[in-house]
Protein backbone atom coordinates (compact mmCIF):
# COMPACT_ATOMS: atom_id res chain seq x y z
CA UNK A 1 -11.43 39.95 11.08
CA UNK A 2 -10.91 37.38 13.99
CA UNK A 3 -14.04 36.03 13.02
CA UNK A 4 -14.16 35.67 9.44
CA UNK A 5 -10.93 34.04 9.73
CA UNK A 6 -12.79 31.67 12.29
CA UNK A 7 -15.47 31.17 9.99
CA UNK A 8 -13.80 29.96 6.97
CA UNK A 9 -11.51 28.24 8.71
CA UNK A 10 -14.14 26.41 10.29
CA UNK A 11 -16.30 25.61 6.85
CA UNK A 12 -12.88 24.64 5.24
CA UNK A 13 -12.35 21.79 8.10
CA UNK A 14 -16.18 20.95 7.45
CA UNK A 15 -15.93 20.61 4.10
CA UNK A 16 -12.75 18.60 4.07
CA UNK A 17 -14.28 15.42 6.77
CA UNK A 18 -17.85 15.67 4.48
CA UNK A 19 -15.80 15.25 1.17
CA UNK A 20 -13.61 12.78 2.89
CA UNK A 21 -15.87 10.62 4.10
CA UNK A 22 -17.66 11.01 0.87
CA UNK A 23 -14.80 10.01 -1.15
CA UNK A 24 -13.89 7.36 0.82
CA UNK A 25 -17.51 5.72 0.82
CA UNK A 26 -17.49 5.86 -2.78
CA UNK A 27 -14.43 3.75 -2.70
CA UNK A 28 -16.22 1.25 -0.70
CA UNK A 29 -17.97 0.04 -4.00
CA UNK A 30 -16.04 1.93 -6.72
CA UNK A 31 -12.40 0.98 -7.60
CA UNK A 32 -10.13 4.57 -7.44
CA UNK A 33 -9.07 5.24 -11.12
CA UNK A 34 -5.98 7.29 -10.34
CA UNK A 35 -4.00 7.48 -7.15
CA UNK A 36 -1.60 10.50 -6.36
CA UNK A 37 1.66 8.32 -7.14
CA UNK A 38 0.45 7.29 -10.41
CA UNK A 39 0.57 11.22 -11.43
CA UNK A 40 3.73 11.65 -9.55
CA UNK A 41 5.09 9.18 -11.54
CA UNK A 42 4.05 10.60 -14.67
CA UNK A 43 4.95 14.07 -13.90
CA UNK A 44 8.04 12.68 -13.60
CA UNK A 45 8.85 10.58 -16.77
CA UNK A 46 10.34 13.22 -18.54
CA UNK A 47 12.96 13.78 -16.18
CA UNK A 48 13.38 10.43 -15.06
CA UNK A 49 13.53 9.06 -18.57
CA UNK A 50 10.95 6.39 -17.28
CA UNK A 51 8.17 5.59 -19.43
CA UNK A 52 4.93 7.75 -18.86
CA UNK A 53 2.66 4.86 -20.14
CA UNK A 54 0.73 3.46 -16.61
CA UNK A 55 -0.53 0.20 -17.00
CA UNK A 56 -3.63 -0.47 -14.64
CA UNK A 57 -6.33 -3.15 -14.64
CA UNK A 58 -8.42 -3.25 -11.22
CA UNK A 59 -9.99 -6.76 -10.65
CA UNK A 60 -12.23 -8.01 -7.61
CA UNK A 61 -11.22 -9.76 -4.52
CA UNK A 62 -12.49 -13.68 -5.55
CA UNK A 63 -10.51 -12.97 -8.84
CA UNK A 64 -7.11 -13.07 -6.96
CA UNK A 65 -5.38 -15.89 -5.78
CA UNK A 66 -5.15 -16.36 -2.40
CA UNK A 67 -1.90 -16.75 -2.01
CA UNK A 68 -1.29 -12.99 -2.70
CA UNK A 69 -3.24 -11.73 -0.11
CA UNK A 70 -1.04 -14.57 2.51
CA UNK A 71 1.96 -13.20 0.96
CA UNK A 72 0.93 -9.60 1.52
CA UNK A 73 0.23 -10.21 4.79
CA UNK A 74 2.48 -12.11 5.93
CA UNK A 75 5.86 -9.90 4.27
CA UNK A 76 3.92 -6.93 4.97
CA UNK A 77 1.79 -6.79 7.73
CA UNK A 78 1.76 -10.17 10.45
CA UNK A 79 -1.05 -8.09 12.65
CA UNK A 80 -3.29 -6.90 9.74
CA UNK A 81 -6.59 -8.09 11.22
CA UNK A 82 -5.34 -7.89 14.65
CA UNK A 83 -4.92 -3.77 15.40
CA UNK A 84 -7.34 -0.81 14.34
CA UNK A 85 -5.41 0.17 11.45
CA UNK A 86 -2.27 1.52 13.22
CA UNK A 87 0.34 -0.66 14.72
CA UNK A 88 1.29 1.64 17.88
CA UNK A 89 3.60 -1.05 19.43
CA UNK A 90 5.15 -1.01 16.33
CA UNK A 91 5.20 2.58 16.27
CA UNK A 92 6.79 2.56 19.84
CA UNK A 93 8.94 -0.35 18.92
CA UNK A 94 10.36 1.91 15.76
CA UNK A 95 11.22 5.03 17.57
CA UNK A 96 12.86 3.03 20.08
CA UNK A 97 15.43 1.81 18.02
CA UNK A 98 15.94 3.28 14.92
CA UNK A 99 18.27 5.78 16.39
CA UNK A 100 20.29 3.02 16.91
CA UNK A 101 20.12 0.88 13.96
CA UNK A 102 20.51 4.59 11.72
CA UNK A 103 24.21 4.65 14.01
CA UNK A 104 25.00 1.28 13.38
CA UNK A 105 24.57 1.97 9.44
CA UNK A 106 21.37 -0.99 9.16
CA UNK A 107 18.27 0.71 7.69
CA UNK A 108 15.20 1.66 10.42
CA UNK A 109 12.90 -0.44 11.13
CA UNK A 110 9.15 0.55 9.24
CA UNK A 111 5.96 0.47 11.36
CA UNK A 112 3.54 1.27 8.45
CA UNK A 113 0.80 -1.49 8.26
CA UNK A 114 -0.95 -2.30 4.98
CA UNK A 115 -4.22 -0.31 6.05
CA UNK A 116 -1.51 2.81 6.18
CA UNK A 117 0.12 2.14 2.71
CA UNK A 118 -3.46 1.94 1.12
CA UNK A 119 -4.05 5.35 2.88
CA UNK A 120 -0.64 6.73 1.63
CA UNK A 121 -1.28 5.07 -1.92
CA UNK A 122 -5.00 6.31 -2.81
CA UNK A 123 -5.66 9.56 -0.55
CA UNK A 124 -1.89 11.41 -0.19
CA UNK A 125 1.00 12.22 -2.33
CA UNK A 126 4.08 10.66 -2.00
CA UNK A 127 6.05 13.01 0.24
CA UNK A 128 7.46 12.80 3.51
CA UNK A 129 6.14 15.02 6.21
CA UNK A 130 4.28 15.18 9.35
CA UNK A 131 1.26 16.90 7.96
CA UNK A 132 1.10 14.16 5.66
CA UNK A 133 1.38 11.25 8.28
CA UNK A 134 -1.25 13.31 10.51
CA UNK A 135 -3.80 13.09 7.43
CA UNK A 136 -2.66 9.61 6.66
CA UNK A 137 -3.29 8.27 9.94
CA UNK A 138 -6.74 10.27 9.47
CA UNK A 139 -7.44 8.08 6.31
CA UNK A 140 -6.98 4.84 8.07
CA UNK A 141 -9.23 4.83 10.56
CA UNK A 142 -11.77 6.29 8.03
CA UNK A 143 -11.02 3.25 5.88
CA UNK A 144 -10.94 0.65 8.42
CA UNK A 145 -14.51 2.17 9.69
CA UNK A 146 -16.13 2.41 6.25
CA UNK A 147 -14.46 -0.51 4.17
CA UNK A 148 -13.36 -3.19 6.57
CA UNK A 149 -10.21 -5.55 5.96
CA UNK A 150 -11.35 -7.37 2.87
CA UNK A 151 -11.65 -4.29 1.06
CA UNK A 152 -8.49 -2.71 2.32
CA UNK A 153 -6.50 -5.78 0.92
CA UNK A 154 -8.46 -5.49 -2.50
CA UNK A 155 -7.37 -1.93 -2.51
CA UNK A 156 -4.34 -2.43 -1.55
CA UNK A 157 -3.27 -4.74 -4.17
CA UNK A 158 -5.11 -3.31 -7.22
CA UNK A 159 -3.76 0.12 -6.44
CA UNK A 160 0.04 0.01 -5.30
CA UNK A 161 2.96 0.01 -7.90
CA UNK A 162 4.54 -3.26 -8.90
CA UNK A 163 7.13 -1.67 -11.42
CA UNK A 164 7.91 0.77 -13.35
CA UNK A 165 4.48 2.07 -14.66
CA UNK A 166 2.73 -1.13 -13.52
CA UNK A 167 0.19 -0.87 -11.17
CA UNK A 168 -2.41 -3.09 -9.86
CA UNK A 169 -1.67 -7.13 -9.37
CA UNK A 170 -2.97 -8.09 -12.80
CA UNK A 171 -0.74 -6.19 -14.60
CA UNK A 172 1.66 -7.40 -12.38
CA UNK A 173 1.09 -10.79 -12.79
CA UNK A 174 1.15 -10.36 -16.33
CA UNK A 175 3.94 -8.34 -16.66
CA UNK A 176 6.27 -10.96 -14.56
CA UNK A 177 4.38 -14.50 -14.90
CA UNK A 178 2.15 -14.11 -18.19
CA UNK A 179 -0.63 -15.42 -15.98
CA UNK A 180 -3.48 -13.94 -14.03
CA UNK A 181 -3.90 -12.60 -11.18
CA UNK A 182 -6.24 -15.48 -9.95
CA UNK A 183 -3.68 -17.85 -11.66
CA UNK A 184 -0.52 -16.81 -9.60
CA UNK A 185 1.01 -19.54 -7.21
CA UNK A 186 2.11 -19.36 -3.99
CA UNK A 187 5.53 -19.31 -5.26
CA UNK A 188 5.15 -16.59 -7.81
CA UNK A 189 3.04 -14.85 -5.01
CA UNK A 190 5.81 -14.94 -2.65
CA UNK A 191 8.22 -13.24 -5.60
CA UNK A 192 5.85 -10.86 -5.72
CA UNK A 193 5.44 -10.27 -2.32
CA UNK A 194 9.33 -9.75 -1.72
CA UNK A 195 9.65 -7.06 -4.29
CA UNK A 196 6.75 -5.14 -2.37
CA UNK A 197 8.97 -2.77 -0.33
CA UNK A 198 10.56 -1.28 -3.60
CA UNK A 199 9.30 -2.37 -6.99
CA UNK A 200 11.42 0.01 -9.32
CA UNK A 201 14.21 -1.74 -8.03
CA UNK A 202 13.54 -5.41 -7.17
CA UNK A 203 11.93 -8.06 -10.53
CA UNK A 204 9.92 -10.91 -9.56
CA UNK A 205 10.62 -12.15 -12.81
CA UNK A 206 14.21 -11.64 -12.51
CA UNK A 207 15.03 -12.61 -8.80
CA UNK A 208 18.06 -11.48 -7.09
CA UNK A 209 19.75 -13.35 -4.56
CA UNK A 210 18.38 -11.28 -2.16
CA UNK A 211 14.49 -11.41 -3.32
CA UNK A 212 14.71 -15.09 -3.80
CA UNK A 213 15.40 -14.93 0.30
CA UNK A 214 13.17 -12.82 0.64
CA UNK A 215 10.32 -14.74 -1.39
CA UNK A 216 11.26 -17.94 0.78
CA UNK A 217 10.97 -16.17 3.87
CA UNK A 218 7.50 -15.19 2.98
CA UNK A 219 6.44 -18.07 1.98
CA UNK A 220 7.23 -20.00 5.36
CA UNK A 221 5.06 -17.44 6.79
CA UNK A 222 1.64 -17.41 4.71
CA UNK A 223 0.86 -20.81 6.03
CA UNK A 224 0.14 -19.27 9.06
CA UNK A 225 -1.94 -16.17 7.85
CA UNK A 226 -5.94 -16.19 8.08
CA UNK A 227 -7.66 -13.92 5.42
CA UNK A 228 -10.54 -11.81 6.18
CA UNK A 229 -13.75 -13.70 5.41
């Protein structure tokens, strides 16, 4: 009994990092069709009384501006192309003093980089839970490995919700600016950029007070970000 359980427990593990990895390389070249949110989100319409129409149009790298990838990076993720994929300073940084800032009644700081929201986004649904971080964390070293920065980024930005049933930064740039994605300015960028953290709530065509601070606080930092060549 002891070892049939071994056994399959074993071939399960084995056939989990082969179709992984597989997956994952066929991302490399591929675009992902569907992530796990995108069903979530659908599952949910009916409940939610959101609409269940998703509205996603994947579009290479060189057919982005720029200036979203600086504002990514820069409201996002300062470090991206200087750590592995995980932040641990951050990490240690975080549990330092979130107990704190939860007392004090200010939200806790996040330590999730941009290689661990593309994890979260494409590979893992959308709930909280240390299994979940334990595979996530598995994901992004897989995808810093197999796809490199570039591709995280174009991932990343095609993939992740910008609204309610918009995905992707075309449809995002359409959606807000009537322009393309390639089209967007730094400014509209930034807009973008500051609604990042919670898109359901925050309009880049409709700034509040606070994402038009935000926005200008991102833009004084994506002078200083370098993008992966």
């Amino acid at each position: 009994m002891l070892t049939s359980i071994f056994v399959w427990t074993w071939r399960t593990c084995l056939a989990f990092l082969v179709g992984s990895m597989a997956v994952v390389a066929i991302f490399r070249v591929l675009p992902p069709a569907i992530t796990p949110l995108m069903m979530w989100r659908i599952a949910q319409a009916p409940f939610a009384g959101t609409s269940m129409l998703t509205r996603h149009h994947w579009v290479p790298y060189d057919q982005i501006s720029p200036s979203v990838f600086r504002a990514i990076v820069g409201g996002e993720d300062a470090g991206f192309l200087r750590h592995q994929g995980v932040d641990w300073k951050a990490v240690d940084r975080a549990k330092r003093v979130n107990a704190g800032r939860v007392k004090r009644g200010k939200p806790p700081l996040g330590a999730s980089t941009i290689s661990m929201q593309t994890a979260k986004n494409v590979f893992l649904v959308p709930w909280r839970s240390m299994i979940r971080k334990a595979f996530e964390v598995y994901f992004v070293y897989l995808i810093e490995t197999l796809w490199g920065k570039k591709r995280i980024l174009e991932v990343y930005v095609n993939m992740i919700e910008w609204g309610n049933g918009v995905y992707g930064i075309e449809q995002a740039a359409k959606r807000n600016f009537g322009v393309s994605a390639m089209d967007l300015t730094p400014q509209q960028a930034s807009l973008l950029g500051a609604i990042v953290p919670n898109p359901r709530k925050f309009h880049a065509d409709t700034p509040s007070n606070y994402t038009q601070k935000r926005a200008s606080w991102i833009r004084g930092r994506m002078r200083g970000v370098a993008l992966p060549k």
